[in-house]
C-alpha atoms as a PDB file:
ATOM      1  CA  UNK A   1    -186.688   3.049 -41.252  1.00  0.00           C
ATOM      2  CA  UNK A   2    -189.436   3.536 -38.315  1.00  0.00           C
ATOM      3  CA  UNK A   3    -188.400   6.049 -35.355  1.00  0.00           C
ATOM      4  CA  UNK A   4    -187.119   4.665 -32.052  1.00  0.00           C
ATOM      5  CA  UNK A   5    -188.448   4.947 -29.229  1.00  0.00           C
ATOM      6  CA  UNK A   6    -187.308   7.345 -26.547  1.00  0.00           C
ATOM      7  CA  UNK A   7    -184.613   5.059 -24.819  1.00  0.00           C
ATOM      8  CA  UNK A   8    -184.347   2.142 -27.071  1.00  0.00           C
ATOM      9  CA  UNK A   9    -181.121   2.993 -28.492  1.00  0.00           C
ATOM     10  CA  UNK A  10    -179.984   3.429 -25.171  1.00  0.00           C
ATOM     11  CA  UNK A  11    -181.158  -0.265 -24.399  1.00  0.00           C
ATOM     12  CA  UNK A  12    -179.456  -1.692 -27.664  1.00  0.00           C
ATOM     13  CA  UNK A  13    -176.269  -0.309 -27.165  1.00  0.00           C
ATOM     14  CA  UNK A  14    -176.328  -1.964 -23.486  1.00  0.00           C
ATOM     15  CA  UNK A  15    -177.261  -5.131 -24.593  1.00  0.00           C
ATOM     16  CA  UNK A  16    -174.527  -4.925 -27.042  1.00  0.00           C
ATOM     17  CA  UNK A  17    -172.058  -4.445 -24.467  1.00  0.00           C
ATOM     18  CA  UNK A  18    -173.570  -7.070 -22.118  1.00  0.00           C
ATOM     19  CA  UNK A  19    -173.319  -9.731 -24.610  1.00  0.00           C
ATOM     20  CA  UNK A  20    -169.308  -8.449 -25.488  1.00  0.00           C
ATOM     21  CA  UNK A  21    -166.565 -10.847 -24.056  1.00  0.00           C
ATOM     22  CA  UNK A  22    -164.874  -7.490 -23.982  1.00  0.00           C
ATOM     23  CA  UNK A  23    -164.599  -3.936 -24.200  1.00  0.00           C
ATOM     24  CA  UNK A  24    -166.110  -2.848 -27.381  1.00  0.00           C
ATOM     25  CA  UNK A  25    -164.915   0.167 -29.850  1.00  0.00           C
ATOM     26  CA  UNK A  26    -167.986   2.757 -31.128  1.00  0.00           C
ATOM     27  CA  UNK A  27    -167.241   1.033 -34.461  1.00  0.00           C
ATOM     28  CA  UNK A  28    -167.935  -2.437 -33.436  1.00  0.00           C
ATOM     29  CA  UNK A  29    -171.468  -1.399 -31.040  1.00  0.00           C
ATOM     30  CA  UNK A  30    -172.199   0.087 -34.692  1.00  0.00           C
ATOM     31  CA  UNK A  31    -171.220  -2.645 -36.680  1.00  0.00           C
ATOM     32  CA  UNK A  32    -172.997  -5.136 -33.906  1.00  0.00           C
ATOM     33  CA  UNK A  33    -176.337  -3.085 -33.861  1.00  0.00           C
ATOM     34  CA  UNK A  34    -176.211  -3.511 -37.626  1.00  0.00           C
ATOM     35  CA  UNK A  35    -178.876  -0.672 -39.782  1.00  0.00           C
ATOM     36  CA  UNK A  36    -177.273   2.108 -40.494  1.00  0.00           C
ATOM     37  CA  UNK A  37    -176.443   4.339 -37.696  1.00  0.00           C
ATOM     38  CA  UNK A  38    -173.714   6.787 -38.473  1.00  0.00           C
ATOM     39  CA  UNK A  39    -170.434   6.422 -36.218  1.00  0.00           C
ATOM     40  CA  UNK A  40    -171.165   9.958 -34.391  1.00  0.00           C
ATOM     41  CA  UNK A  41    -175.018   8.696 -33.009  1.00  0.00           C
ATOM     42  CA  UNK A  42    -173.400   6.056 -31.524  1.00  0.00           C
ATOM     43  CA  UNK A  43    -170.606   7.981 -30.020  1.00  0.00           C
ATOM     44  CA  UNK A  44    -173.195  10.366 -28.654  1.00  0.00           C
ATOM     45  CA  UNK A  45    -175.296   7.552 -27.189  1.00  0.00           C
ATOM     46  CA  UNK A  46    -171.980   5.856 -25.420  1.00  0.00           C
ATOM     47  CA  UNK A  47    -170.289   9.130 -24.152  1.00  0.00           C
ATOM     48  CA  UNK A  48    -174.125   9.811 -22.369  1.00  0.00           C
ATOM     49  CA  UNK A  49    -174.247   6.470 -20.850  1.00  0.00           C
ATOM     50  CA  UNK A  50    -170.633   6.846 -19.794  1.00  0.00           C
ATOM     51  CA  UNK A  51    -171.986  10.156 -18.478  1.00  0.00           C
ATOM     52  CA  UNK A  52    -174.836   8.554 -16.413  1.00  0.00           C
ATOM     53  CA  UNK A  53    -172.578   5.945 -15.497  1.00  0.00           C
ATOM     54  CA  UNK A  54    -174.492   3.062 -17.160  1.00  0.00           C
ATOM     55  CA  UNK A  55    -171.219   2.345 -18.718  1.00  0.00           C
ATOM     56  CA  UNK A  56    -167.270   1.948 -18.392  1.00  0.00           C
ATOM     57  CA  UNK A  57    -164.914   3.182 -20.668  1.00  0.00           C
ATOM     58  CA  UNK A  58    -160.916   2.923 -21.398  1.00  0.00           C
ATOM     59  CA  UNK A  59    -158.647   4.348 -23.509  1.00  0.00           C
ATOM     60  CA  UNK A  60    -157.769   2.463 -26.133  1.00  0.00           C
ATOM     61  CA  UNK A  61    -155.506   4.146 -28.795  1.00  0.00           C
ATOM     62  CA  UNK A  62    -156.668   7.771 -29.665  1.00  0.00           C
ATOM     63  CA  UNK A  63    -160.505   7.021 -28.126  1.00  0.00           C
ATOM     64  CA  UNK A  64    -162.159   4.743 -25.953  1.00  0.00           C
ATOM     65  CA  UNK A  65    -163.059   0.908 -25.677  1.00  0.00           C
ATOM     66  CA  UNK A  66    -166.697   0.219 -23.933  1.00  0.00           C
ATOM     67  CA  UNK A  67    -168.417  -2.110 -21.122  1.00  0.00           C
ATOM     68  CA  UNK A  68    -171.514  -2.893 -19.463  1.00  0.00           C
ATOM     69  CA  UNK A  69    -170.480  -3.271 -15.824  1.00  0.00           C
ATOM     70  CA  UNK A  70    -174.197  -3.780 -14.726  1.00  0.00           C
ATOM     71  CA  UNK A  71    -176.631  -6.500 -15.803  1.00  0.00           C
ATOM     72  CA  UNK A  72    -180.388  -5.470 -16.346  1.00  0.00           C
ATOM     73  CA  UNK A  73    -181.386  -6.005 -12.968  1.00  0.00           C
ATOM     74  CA  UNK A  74    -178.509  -4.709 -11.632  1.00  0.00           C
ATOM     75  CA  UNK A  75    -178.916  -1.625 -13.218  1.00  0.00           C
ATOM     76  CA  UNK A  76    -182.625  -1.023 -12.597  1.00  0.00           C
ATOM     77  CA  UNK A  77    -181.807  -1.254  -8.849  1.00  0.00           C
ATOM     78  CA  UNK A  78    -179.127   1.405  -9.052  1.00  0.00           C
ATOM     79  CA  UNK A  79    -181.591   3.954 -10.891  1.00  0.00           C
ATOM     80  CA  UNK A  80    -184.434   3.236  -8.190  1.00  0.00           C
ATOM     81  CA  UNK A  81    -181.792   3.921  -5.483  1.00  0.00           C
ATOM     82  CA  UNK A  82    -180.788   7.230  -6.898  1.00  0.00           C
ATOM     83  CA  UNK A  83    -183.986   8.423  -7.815  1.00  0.00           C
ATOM     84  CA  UNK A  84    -184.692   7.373  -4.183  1.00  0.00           C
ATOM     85  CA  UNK A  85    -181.645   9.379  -2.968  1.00  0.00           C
ATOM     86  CA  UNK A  86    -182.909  12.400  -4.983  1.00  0.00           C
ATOM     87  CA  UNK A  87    -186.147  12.735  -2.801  1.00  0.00           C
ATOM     88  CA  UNK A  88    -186.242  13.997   0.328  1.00  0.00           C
ATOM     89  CA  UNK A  89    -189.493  12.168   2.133  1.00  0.00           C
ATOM     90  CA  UNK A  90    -188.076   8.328   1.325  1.00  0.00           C
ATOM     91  CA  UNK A  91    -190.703   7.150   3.773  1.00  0.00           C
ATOM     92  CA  UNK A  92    -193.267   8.769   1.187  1.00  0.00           C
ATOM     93  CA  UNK A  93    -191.781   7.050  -1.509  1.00  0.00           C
ATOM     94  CA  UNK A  94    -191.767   4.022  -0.344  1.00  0.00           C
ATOM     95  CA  UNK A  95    -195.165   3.614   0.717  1.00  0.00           C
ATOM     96  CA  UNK A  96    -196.420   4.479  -2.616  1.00  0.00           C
ATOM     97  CA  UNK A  97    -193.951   2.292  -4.069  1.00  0.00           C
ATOM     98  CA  UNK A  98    -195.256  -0.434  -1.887  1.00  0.00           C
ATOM     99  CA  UNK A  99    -198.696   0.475  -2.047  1.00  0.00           C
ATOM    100  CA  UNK A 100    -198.735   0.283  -6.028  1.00  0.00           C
ATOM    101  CA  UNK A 101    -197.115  -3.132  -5.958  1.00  0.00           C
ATOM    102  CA  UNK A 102    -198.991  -5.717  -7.908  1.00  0.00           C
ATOM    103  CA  UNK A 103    -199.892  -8.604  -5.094  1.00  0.00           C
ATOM    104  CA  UNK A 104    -197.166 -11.060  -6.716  1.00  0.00           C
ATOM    105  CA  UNK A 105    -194.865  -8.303  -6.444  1.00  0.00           C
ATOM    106  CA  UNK A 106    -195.489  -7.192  -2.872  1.00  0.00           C
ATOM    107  CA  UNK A 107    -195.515 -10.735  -1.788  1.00  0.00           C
ATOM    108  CA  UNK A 108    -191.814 -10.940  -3.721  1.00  0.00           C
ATOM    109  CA  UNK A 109    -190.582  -7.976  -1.611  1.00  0.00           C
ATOM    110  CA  UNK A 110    -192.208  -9.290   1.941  1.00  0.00           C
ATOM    111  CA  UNK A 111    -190.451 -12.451   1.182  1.00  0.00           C
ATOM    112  CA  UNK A 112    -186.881 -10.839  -0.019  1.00  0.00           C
ATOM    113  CA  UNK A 113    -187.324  -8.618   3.537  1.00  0.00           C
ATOM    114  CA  UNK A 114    -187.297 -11.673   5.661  1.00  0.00           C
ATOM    115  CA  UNK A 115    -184.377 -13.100   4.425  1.00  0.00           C
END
């Protein structure tokens, strides 16, 4: 079985829980991402997100039932505002941000700002 790459795990096991009609049990992400991933990686991978707060947990029985509280989007918005958070010349970052906009893009975001 080929590698992963760095994060794609990470991205499975989301989309797992996105697609759950509920909370989800590290057996059944495992049993949903299908292969054969032992029990513990995908323990490890869920208590990390839980950790970065990518996902929601809740005690079910002796361990813990999973969710996806954020869509895609959702959750790429919350990472750019914390990494924006973590800097302390925003007005920096955002220029660059803007300035390395693809023209669809920046036309996106002049049109979202005048809303």
């Amino acid at each position: 079985m080929p590698r992963r790459t760095k994060g794609s795990l990470e991205r499975e096991v989301r989309t797992v829980l996105t697609a759950a009609s509920q909370p989800l049990t590290p057996g059944q992400v495992r049993d949903a991402l299908g292969g054969d991933l032992a029990y513990t990686t995908v323990l490890t991978v869920l208590s990390r997100l839980f950790e970065k707060g990518e996902v929601a947990r809740e005690t079910l029985g002796r361990g813990y039932a999973y969710t996806a509280p954020y869509d895609a989007a959702e959750l790429a918005a919350r990472r750019m505002a914390l990494m924006l958070d973590d800097e302390a010349d925003r007005e920096a970052v955002l220029t660059r941000f803007v300035h390395g906009l693809q023209p669809d893009d920046e036309q996106l975001l002049r049109g979202l700002l005048s809303q």
